[in-house]
Protein backbone atom coordinates (compact mmCIF):
# COMPACT_ATOMS: atom_id res chain seq x y z
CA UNK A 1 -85.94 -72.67 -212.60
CA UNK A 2 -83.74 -73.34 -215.56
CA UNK A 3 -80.37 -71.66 -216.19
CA UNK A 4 -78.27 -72.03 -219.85
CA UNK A 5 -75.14 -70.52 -218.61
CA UNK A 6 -72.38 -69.28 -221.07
CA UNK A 7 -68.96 -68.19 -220.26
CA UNK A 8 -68.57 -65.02 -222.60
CA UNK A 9 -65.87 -62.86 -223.26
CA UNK A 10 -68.30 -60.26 -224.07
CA UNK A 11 -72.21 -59.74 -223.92
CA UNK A 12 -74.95 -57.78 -224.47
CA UNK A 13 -78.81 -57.42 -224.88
CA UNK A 14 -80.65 -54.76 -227.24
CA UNK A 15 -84.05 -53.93 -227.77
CA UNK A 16 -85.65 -51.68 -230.25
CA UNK A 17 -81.83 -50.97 -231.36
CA UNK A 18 -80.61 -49.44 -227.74
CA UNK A 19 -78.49 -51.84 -225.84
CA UNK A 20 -80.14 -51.82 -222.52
CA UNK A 21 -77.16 -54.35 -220.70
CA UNK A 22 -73.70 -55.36 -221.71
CA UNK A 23 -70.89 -56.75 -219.78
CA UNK A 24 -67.49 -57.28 -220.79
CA UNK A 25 -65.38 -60.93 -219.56
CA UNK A 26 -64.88 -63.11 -218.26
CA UNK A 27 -68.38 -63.20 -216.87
CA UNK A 28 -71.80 -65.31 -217.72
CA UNK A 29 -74.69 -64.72 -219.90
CA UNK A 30 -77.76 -66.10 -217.98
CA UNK A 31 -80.48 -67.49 -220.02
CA UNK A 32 -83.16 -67.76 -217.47
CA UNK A 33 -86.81 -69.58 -217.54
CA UNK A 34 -89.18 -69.67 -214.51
CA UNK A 35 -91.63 -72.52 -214.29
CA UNK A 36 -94.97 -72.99 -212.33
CA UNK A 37 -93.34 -74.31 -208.82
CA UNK A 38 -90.40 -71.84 -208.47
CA UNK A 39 -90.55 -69.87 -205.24
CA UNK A 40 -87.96 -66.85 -204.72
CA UNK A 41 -86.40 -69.60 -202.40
CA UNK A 42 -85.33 -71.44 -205.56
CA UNK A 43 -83.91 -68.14 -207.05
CA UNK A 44 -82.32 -67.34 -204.57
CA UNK A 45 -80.55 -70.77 -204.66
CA UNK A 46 -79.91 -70.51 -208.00
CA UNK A 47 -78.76 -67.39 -207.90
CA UNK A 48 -76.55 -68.72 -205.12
CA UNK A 49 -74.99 -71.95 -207.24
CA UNK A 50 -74.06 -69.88 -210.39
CA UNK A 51 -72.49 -67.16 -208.20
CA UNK A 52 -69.58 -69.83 -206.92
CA UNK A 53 -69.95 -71.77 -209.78
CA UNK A 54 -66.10 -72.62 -210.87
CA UNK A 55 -66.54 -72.55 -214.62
CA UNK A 56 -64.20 -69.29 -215.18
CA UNK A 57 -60.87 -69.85 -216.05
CA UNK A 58 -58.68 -71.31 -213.92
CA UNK A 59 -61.46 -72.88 -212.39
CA UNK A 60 -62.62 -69.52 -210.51
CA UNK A 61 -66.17 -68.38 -209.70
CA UNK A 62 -67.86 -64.96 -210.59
CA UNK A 63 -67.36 -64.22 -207.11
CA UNK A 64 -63.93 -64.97 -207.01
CA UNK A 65 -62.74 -62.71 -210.26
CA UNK A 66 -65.68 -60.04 -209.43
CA UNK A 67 -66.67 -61.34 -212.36
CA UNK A 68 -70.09 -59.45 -214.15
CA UNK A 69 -73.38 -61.57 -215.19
CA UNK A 70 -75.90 -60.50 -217.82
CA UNK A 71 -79.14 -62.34 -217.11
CA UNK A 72 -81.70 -62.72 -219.91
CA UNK A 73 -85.17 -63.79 -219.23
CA UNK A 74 -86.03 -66.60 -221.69
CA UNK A 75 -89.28 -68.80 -221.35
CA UNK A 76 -88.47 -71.09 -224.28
CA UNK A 77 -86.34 -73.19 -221.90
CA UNK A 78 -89.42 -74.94 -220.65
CA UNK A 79 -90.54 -75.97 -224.22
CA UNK A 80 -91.73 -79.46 -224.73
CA UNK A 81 -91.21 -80.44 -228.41
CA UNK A 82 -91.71 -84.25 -227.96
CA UNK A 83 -95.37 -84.26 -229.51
CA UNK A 84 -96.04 -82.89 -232.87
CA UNK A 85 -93.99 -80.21 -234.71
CA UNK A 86 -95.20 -77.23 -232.50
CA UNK A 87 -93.47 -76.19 -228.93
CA UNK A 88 -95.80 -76.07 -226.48
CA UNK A 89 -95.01 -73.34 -223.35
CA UNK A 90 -97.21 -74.80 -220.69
CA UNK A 91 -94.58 -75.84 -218.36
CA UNK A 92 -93.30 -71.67 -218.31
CA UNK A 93 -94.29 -69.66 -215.84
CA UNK A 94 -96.97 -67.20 -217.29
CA UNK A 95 -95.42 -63.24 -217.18
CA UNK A 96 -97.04 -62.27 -213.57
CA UNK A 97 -95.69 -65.66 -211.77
CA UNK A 98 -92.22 -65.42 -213.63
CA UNK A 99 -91.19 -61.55 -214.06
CA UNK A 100 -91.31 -60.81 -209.51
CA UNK A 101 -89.00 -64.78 -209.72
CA UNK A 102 -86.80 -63.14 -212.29
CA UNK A 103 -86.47 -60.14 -210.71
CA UNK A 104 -86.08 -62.05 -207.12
CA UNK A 105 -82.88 -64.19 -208.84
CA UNK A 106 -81.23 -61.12 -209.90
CA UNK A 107 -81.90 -59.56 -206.76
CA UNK A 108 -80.23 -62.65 -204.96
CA UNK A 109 -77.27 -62.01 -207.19
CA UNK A 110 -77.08 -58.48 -206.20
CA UNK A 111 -77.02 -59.25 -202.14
CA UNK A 112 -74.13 -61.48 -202.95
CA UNK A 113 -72.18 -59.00 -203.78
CA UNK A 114 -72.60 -59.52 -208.25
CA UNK A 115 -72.40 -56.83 -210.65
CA UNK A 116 -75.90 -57.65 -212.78
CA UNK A 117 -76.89 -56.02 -215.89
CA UNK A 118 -80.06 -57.50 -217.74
CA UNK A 119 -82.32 -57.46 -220.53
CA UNK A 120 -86.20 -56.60 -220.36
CA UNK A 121 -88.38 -58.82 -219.18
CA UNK A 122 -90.89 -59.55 -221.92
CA UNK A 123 -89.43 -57.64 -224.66
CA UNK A 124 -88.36 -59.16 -228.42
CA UNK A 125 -84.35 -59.01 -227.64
CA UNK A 126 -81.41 -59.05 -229.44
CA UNK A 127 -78.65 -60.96 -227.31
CA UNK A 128 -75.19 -61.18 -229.07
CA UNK A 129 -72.24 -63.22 -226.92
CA UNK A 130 -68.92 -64.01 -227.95
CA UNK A 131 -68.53 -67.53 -225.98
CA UNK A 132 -65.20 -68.02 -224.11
CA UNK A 133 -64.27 -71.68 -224.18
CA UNK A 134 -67.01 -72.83 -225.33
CA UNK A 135 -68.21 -73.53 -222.01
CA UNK A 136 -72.06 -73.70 -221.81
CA UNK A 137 -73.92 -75.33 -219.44
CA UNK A 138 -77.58 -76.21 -218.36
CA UNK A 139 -78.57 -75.84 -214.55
CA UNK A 140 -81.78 -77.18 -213.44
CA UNK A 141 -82.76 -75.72 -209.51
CA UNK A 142 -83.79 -78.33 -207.12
């Protein structure tokens, strides 16, 4: 699993022009992609990491400020541009391996105690942020 995390102010997620998740800050905007060897151990690890992650400020986690996440389901971060001019998605978990792993990692998030909003898995999404910091960051699960 891969994880662009933004600290955000504000966030939310829209699709055919009805916001379907928004959370106000501090919190995170998860951008999260699934690839062929994650297990819903991984998530849950994951899941796990960002939760105490101290990137807030002050250095505090999400669970320390009670602090909302709005995860985003986004396949694109497996794309390997380094041949030729076109991405290519192979290393992203096709829709029936990735959307039960997404749904597992926000489901971790939600046992540990994390108010969750998302977007819809699949859909063509509008996400708008307004970044705190800027503090973004790239997580990679073991």
């Amino acid at each position: 699993m891969r994880a662009v995390l933004q600290r955000v102010a504000s966030a939310d997620v829209t699709v055919a022009g009805e916001v379907v998740g928004a959370i106000g800050g501090p919190g995170l905007l998860v951008l999260l992609g699934v690839t062929h060897t994650d297990t819903a151990e991984v998530a849950a690890r994951l899941a796990d990491k960002i939760w105490r992650l101290r990137i807030l400020p002050e250095e505090r986690s999400c669970e320390q400020e009670g602090a909302p996440l709005l995860v985003v389901s986004q396949f694109t971060l497996y794309a390997d541009t380094r041949k030729g001019r076109r991405p290519s998605w192979s290393a992203a978990a096709p829709g029936p391996v990735s959307e039960p792993l997404f749904e597992a990692f926000v489901a971790a998030l939600r046992a540990l105690g994390a108010h969750v909003e998302t977007g819809v898995f699949g859909a063509q999404m509008e996400v708008r942020l307004v970044n705190d910091g800027p503090v973004t960051l790239v997580l990679d699960a073991d």
